[in-house]
Protein backbone atom coordinates (compact mmCIF):
# COMPACT_ATOMS: atom_id res chain seq x y z
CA UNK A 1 167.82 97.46 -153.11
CA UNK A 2 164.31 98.98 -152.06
CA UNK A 3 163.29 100.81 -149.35
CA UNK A 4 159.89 100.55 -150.39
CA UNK A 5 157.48 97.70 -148.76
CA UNK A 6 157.03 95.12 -150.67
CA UNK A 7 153.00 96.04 -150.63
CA UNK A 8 153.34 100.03 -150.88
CA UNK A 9 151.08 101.62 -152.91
CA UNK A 10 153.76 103.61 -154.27
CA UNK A 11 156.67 101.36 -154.97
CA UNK A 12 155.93 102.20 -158.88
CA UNK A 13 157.97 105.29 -158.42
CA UNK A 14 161.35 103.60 -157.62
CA UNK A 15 163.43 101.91 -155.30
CA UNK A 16 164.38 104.91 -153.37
CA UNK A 17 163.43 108.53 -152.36
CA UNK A 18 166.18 109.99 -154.53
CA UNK A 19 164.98 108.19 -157.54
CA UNK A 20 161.01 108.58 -156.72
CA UNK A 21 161.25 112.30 -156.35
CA UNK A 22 162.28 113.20 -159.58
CA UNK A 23 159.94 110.44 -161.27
CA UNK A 24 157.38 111.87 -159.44
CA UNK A 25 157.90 115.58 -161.00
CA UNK A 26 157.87 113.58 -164.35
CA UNK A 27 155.50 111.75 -164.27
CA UNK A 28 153.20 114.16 -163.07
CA UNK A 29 154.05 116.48 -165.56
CA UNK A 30 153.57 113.90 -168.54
CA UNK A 31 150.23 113.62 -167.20
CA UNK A 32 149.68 116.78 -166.33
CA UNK A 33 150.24 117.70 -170.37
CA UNK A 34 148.38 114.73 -171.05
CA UNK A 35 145.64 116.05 -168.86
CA UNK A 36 145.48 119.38 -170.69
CA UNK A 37 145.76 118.23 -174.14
CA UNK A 38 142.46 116.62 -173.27
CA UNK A 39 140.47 119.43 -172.27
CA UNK A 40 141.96 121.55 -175.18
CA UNK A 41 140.80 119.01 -177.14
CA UNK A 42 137.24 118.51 -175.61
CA UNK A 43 137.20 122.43 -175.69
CA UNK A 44 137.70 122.47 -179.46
CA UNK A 45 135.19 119.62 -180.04
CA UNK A 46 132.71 121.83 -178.43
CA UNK A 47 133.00 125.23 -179.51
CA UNK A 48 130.69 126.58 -181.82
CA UNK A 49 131.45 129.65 -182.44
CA UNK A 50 134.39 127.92 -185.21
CA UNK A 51 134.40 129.65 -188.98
CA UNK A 52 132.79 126.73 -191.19
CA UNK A 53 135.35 125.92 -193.76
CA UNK A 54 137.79 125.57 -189.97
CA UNK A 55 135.31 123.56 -188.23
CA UNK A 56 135.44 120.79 -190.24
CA UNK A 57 139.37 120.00 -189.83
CA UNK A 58 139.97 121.50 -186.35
CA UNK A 59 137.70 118.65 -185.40
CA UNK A 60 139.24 115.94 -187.47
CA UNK A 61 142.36 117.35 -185.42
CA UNK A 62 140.74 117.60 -181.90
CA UNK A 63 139.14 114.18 -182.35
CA UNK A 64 142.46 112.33 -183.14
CA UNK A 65 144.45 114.47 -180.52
CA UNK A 66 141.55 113.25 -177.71
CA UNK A 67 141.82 109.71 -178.81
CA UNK A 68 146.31 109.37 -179.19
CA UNK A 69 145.93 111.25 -175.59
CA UNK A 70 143.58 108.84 -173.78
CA UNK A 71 145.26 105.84 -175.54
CA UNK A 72 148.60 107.04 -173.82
CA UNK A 73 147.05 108.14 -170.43
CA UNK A 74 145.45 104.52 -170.76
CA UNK A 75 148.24 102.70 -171.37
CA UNK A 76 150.46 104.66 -168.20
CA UNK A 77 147.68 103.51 -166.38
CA UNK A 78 147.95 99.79 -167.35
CA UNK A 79 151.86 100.00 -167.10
CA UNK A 80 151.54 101.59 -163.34
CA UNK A 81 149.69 98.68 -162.60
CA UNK A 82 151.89 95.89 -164.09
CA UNK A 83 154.67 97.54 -162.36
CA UNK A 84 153.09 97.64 -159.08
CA UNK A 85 151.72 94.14 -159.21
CA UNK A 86 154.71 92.46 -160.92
CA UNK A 87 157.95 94.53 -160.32
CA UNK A 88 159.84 92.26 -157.27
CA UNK A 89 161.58 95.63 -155.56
């Protein structure tokens, strides 16, 4: 059973307190990582200072690494919102 309203903004992270807590930490730190893998990547795109024959594959790497990382922060996004629109607890 839920102890969440059935219009709360954060019913997505469970049914109860016990359960949303520890979602919470998880989620957040999924995205957290996420997060970071995204600026390490945008970081690597951009540096210059790279040796030539390195450049070329560290951004063949970076570029894929940006794109699989805002294709799954995308999709957590889109799932969050199912949930919250669609799940009946």
């Amino acid at each position: 059973m839920s102890t969440c309203m059935p219009g709360s903004s954060l019913r997505f992270l469970g049914p109860s307190v016990k359960i949303a807590i520890p979602l919470s930490i998880l989620w957040g730190t999924a995205c957290s990582f996420l997060a970071a893998l995204i600026v390490q990547s945008t970081r690597t795109l951009s540096a210059r200072r790279i040796l030539d024959d390195q450049k070329e594959d560290l951004t063949v790497l970076a570029s894929i690494e940006l794109c699989l990382a805002l294709i799954t922060l995308s999709i957590v996004v889109v799932l969050m919102r199912i949930d919250c629109r669609y799940d009946p607890d």
